[in-house]
Protein backbone atom coordinates (compact mmCIF):
# COMPACT_ATOMS: atom_id res chain seq x y z
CA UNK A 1 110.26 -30.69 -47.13
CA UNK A 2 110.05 -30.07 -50.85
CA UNK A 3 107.18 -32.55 -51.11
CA UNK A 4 104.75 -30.60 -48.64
CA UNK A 5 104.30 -27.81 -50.93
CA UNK A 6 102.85 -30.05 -53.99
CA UNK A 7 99.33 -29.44 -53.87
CA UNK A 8 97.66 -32.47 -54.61
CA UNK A 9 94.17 -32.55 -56.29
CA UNK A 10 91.67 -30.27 -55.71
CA UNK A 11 91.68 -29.61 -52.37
CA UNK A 12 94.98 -27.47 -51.49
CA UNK A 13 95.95 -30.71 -49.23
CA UNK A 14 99.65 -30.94 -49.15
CA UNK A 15 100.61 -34.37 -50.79
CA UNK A 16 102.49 -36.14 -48.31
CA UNK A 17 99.38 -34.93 -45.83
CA UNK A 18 96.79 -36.60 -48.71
CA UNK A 19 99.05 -39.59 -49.03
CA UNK A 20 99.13 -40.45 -45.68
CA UNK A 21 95.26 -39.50 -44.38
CA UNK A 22 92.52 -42.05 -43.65
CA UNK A 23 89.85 -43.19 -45.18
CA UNK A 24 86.97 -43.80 -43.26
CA UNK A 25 83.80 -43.20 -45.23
CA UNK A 26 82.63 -45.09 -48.14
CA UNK A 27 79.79 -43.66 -51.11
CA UNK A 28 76.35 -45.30 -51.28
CA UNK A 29 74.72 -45.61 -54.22
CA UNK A 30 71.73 -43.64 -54.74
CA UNK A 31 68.34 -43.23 -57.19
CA UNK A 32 69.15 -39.45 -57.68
CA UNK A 33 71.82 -37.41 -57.97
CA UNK A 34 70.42 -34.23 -56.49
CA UNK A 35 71.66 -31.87 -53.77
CA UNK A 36 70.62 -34.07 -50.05
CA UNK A 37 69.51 -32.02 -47.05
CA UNK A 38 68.99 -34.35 -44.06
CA UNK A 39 68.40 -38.22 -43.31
CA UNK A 40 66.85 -39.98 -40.15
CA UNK A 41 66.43 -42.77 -38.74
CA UNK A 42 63.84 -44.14 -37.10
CA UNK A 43 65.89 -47.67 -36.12
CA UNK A 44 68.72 -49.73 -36.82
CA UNK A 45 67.35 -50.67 -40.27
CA UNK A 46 64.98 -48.08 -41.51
CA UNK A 47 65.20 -44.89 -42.48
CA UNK A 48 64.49 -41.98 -45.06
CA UNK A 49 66.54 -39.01 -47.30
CA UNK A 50 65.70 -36.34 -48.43
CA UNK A 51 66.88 -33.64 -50.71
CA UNK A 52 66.68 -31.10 -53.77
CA UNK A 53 63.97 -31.27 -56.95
CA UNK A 54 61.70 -33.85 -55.00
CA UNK A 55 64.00 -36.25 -53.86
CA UNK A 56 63.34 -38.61 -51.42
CA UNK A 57 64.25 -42.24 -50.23
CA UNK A 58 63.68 -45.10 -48.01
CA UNK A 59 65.67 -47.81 -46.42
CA UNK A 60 65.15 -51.02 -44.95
CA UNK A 61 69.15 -52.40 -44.25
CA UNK A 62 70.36 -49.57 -42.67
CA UNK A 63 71.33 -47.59 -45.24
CA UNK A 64 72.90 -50.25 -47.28
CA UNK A 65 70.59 -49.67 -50.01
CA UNK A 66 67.80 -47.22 -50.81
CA UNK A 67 64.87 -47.16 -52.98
CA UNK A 68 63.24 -43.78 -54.32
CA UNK A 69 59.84 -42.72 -52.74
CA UNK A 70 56.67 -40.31 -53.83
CA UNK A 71 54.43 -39.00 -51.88
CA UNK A 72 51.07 -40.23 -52.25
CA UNK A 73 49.26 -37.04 -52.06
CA UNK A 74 51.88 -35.41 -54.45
CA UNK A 75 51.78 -35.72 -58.07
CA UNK A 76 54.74 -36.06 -59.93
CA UNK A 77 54.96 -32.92 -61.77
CA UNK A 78 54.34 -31.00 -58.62
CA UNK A 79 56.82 -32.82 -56.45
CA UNK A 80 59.99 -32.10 -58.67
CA UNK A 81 59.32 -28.38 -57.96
CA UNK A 82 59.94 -28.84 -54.04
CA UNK A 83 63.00 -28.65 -52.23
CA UNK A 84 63.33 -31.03 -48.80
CA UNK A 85 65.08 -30.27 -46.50
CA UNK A 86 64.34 -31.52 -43.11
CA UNK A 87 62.93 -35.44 -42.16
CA UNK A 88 62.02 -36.13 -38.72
CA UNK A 89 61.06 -39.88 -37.45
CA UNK A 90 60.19 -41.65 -34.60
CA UNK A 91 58.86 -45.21 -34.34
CA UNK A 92 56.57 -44.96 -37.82
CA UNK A 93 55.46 -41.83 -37.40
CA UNK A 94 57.23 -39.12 -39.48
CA UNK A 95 57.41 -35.40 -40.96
CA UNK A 96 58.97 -34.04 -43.94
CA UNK A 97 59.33 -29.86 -44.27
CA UNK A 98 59.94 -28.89 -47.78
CA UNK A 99 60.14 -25.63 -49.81
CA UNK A 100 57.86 -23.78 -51.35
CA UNK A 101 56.41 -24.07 -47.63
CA UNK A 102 54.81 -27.57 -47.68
CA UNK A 103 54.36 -29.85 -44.18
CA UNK A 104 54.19 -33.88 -44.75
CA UNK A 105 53.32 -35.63 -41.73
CA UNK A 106 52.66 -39.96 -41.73
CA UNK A 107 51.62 -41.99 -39.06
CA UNK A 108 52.01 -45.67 -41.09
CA UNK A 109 55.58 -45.41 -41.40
CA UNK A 110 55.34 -43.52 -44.90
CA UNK A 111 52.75 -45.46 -46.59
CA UNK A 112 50.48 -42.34 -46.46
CA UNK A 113 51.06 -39.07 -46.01
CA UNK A 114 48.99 -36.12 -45.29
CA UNK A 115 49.81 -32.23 -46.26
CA UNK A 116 49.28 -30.34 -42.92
CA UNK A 117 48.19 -26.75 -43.89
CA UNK A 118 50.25 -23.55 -42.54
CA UNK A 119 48.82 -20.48 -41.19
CA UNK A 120 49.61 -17.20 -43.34
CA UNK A 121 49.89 -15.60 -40.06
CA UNK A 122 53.02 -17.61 -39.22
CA UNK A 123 55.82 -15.41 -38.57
CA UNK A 124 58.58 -16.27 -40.85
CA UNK A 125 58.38 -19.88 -43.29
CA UNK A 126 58.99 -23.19 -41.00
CA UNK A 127 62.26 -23.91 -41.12
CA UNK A 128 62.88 -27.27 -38.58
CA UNK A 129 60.71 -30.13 -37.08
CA UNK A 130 61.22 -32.78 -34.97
CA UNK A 131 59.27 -35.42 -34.18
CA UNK A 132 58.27 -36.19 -30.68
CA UNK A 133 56.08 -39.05 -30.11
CA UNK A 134 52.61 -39.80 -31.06
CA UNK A 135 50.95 -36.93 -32.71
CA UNK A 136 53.70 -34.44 -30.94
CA UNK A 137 55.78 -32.46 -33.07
CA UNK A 138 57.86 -29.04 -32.78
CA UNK A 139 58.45 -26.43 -35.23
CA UNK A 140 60.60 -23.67 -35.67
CA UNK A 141 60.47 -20.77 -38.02
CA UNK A 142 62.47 -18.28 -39.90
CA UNK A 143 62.23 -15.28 -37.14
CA UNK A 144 62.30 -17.11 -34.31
CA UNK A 145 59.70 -18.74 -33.58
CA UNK A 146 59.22 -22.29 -32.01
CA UNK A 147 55.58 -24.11 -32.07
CA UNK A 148 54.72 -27.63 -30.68
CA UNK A 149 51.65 -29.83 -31.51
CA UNK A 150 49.87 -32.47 -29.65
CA UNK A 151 47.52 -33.59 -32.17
CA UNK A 152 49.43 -34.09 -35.47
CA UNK A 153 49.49 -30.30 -36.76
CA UNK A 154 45.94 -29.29 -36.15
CA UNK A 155 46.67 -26.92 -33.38
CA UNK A 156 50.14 -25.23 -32.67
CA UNK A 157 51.15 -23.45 -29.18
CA UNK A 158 54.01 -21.33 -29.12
CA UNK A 159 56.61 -21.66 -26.45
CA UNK A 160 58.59 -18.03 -27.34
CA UNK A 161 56.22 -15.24 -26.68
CA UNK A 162 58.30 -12.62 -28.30
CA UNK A 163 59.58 -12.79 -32.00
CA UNK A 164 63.46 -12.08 -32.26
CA UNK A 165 62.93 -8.61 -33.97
CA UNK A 166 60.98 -8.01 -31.09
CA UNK A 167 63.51 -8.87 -28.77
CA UNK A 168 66.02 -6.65 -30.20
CA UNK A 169 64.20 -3.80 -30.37
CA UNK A 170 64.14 -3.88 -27.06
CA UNK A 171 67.27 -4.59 -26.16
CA UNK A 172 69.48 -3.54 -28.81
CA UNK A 173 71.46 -0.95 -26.50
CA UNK A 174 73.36 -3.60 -25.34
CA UNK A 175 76.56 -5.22 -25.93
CA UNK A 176 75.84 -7.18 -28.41
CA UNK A 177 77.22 -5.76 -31.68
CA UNK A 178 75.51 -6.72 -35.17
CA UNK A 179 72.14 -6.63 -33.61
CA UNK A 180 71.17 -3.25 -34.81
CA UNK A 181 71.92 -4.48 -38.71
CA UNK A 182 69.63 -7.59 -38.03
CA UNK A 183 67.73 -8.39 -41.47
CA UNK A 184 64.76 -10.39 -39.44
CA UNK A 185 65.53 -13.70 -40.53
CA UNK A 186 68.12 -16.61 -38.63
CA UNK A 187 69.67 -19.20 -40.08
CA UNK A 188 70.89 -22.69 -39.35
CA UNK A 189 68.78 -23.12 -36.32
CA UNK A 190 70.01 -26.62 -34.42
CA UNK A 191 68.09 -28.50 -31.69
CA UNK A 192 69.79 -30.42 -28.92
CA UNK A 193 68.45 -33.10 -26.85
CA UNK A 194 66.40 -31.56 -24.41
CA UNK A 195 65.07 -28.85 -26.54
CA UNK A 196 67.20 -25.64 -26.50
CA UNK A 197 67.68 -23.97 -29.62
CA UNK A 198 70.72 -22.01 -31.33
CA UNK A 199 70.42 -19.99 -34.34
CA UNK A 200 72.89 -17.32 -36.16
CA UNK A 201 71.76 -14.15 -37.48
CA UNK A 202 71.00 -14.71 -41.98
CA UNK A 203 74.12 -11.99 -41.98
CA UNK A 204 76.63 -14.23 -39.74
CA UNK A 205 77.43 -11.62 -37.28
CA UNK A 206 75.93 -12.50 -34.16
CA UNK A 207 74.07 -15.67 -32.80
CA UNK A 208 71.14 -16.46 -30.44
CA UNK A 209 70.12 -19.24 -27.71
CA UNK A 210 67.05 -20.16 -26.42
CA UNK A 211 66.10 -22.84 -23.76
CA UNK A 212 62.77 -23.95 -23.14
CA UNK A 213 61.05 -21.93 -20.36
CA UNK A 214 62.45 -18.89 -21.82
CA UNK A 215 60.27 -16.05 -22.80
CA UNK A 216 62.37 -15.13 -25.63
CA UNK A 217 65.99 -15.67 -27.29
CA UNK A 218 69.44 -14.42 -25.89
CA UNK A 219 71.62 -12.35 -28.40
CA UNK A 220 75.79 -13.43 -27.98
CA UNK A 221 78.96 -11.73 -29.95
CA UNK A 222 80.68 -14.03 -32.26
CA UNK A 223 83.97 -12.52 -31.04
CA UNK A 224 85.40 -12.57 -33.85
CA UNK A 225 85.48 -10.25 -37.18
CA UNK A 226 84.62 -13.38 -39.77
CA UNK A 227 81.14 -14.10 -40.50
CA UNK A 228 80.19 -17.03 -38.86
CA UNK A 229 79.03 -19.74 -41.25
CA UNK A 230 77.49 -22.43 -39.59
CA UNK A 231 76.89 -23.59 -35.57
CA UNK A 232 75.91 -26.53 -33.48
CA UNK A 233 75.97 -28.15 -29.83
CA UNK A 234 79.13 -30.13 -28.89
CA UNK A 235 77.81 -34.11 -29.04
CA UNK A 236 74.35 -32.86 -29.42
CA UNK A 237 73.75 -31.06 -25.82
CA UNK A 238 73.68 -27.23 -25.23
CA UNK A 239 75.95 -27.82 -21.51
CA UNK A 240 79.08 -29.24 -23.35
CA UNK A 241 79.04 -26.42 -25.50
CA UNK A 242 79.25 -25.11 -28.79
CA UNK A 243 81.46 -25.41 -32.33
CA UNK A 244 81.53 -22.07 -34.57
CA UNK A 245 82.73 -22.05 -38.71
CA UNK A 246 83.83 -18.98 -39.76
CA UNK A 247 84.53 -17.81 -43.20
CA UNK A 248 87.60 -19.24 -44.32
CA UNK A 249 87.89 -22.43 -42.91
CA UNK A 250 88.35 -21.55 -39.16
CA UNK A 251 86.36 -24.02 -36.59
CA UNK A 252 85.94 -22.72 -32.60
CA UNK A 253 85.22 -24.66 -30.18
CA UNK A 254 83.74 -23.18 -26.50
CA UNK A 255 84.40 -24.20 -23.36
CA UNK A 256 82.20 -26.98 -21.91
CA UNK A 257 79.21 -25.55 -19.67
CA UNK A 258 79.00 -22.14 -21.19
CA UNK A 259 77.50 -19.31 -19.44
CA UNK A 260 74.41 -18.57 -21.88
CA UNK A 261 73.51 -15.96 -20.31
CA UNK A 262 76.28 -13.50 -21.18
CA UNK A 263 76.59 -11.09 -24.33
CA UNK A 264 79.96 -13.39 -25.18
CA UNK A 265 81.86 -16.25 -23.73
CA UNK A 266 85.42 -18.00 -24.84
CA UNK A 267 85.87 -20.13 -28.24
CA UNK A 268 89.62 -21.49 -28.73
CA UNK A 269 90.40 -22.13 -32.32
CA UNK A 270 91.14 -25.97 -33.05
CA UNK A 271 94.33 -26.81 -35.56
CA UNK A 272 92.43 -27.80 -38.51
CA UNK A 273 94.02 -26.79 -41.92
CA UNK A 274 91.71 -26.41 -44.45
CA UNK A 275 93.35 -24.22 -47.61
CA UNK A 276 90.13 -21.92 -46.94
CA UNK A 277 87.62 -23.94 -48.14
CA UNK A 278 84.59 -23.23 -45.65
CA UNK A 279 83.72 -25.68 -42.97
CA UNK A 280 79.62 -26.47 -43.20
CA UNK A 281 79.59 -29.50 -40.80
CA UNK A 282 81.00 -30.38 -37.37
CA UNK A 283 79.68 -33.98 -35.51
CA UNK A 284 81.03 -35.30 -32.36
CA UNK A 285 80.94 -39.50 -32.64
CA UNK A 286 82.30 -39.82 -29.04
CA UNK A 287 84.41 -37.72 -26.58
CA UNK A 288 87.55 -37.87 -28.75
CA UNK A 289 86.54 -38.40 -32.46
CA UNK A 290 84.95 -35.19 -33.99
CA UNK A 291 84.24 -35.02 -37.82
CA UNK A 292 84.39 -31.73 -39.90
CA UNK A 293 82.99 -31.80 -43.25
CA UNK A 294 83.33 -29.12 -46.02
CA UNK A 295 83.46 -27.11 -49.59
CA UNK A 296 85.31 -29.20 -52.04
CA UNK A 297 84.11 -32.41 -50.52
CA UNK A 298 86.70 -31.85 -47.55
CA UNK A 299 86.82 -34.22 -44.50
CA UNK A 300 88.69 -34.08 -41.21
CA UNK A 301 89.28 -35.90 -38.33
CA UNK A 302 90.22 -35.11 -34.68
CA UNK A 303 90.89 -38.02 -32.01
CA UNK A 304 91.35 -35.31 -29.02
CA UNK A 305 87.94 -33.86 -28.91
CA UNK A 306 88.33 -31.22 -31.31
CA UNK A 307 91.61 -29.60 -30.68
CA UNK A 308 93.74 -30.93 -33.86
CA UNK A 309 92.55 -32.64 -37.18
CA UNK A 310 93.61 -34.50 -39.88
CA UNK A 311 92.99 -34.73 -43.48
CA UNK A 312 90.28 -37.16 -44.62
CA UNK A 313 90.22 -38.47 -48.09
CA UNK A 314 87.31 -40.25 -48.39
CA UNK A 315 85.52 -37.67 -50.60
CA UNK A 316 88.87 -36.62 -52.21
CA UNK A 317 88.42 -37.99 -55.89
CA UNK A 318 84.65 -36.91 -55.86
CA UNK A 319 83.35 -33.38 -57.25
CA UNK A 320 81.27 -31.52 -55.09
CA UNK A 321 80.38 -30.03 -51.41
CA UNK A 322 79.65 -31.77 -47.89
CA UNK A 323 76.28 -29.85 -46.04
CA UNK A 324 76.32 -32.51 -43.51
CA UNK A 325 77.62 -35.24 -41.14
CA UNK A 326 75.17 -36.84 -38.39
CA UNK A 327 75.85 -39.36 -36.22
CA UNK A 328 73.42 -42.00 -34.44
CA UNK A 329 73.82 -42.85 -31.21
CA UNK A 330 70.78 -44.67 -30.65
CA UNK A 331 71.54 -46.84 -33.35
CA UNK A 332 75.13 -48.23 -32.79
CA UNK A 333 76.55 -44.85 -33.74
CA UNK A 334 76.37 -45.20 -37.25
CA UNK A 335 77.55 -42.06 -39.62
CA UNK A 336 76.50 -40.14 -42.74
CA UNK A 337 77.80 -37.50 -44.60
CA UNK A 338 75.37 -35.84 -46.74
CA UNK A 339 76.36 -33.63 -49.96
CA UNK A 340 75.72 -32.31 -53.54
CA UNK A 341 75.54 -34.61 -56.69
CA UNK A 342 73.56 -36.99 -54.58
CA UNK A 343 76.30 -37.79 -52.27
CA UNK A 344 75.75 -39.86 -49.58
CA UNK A 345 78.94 -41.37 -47.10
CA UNK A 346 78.83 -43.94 -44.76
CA UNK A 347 80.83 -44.26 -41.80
CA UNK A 348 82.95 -47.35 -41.79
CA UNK A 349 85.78 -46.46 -39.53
């Protein structure tokens, strides 16, 4: 009717579409209102956040509350200028990646931290790490690369022996088209469960895969003429498949057990209306409920794995962008939505 073509707000959501979507998420308060780039868990109850100008916090209830943190070894001056974006923990022991290029790495659960220096021979500036266990840690870079360590950062073995340039070089008569215009660099590279990696060229036009045992990474057409904007694995695991955002709002989703080894494989578009506002963020929290997060602080739902969402309006009233939305499993599935202006959403169904 009439009524569907007010647009409420901010968001270019219909009205009687706004009026009548969930609200599932509710704001924490924070110690900082800067830009947040990732948050982990290491159990139930504790945990750590980090984000823009040297921000970074701890909790102890789950995420109920959080305190603001420094790092020991960082004065304060200094730690304003640094930018973090990745945390990694695992039973105490933890790392922190921040830029300019700076490593953090604790083994007391954060009460000490060391700075673990970086090779100006890496290829590219670290760009991931994830915690493994005692002392174990792997690293991934800016071209390509992927590094592990068995004794806390001292010593690093790499696991791709070629760098991506490399690989393209090589094969760049093949049918994968984009890969002649490649700039070097990948971005949003994404880690499932077992290890395999997926990245997307800086430019958005193609995107690569790479499983460990692989001697290098496998170029695959987008498919599609938008720029793809961001990428991940569907409920964390390279075999169920992959999401794609495109410029514009559009989210594909591939068929489960994709064939990584061709140039391209099938992506069906999921109904998901989102007035063009570009879709950063896509989380699976079981087989049917998929989150999609977004510019203007935009939120959708789908109970059918992925194939048609629904306006969320937890973030309506609230100026700003969603980067991300992580769920946790391991620790009764609980949800966050991480944004600008120091916003932080918790899942409360």
């Amino acid at each position: 009717g009439a009524t569907a073509a007010v647009v409420s707000g901010m968001t270019g959501i219909p009205a009687d579409a706004e009026a009548a979507a969930s609200k599932m998420w509710q704001p924490v308060k924070l110690p900082f209102e800067d830009t947040l780039y990732d948050i982990d868990f290491d159990s139930e109850t504790h945990g750590y956040l980090v984000g823009a100008r040297g921000s970074f916090a701890e909790t102890n209830d789950g995420g109920k509350t959080w305190e603001a943190r420094s790092f020991s070894n960082l004065d304060a001056e200094e730690e304003v200028t640094y930018r973090f974006q990745v945390a990694s923990f695992s039973d105490g022991e933890g790392w922190v990646l921040g830029k300019p290029t700076l490593m953090l790495h604790t083994k007391d659960a954060g009460k000490s931290w060391e700075r673990i220096p970086m090779s100006p021979k890496l290829p590219g500036e670290p760009t991931s790490i994830i915690s493994l266990g005692p002392s174990k840690a792997e690293m991934t870079t800016s071209q390509g690369a992927v590094y592990t360590t068995e004794n806390a950062g001292r010593n690093w073995k790499a696991q791709v022996k070629e760098t991506i340039d490399a690989t393209l070089n090589r094969i760049s008569s093949s049918g994968v088209s984009g890969a002649s215009y490649f700039s070097g660099s990948i971005i949003n590279q994404v880690r499932d469960t077992n290890g395999a990696y997926l990245a997307v060229s800086s430019r958005g036009n193609f995107f690569l895969t790479w499983e460990p045992g692989q001697d290098f990474w496998i170029p695959h057409n987008r498919g599609t003429p938008r720029r793809i904007q961001s990428m991940g694995f569907i409920q964390g695991k390279i075999n169920n498949g992959l999401w794609m955002t495109l410029n514009g709002g559009k989210l594909l989703i591939s068929s489960k057990t994709p064939d990584l080894t061709q140039d391209s494989f099938d992506f069906v578009e999921a109904d998901i209306k989102t007035g063009g506002y570009g879709l950063t963020d896509v989380a699976w929290r079981n087989d049917d409920e998929v989150w999609a997060v977004g510019g203007s602080n935009t939120m959708y739902v789908s109970n059918d794995g992925g194939k048609k969402f629904k306006f969320d309006k937890s973030a309506n009233d609230i100026p700003g962008n969603l980067y991300n939305v992580k769920f946790f499993p391991e620790f009764g599935n609980m949800g966050w939505a991480l944004g600008s202006n120091g916003l932080l959403l918790r899942y409360v169904g």
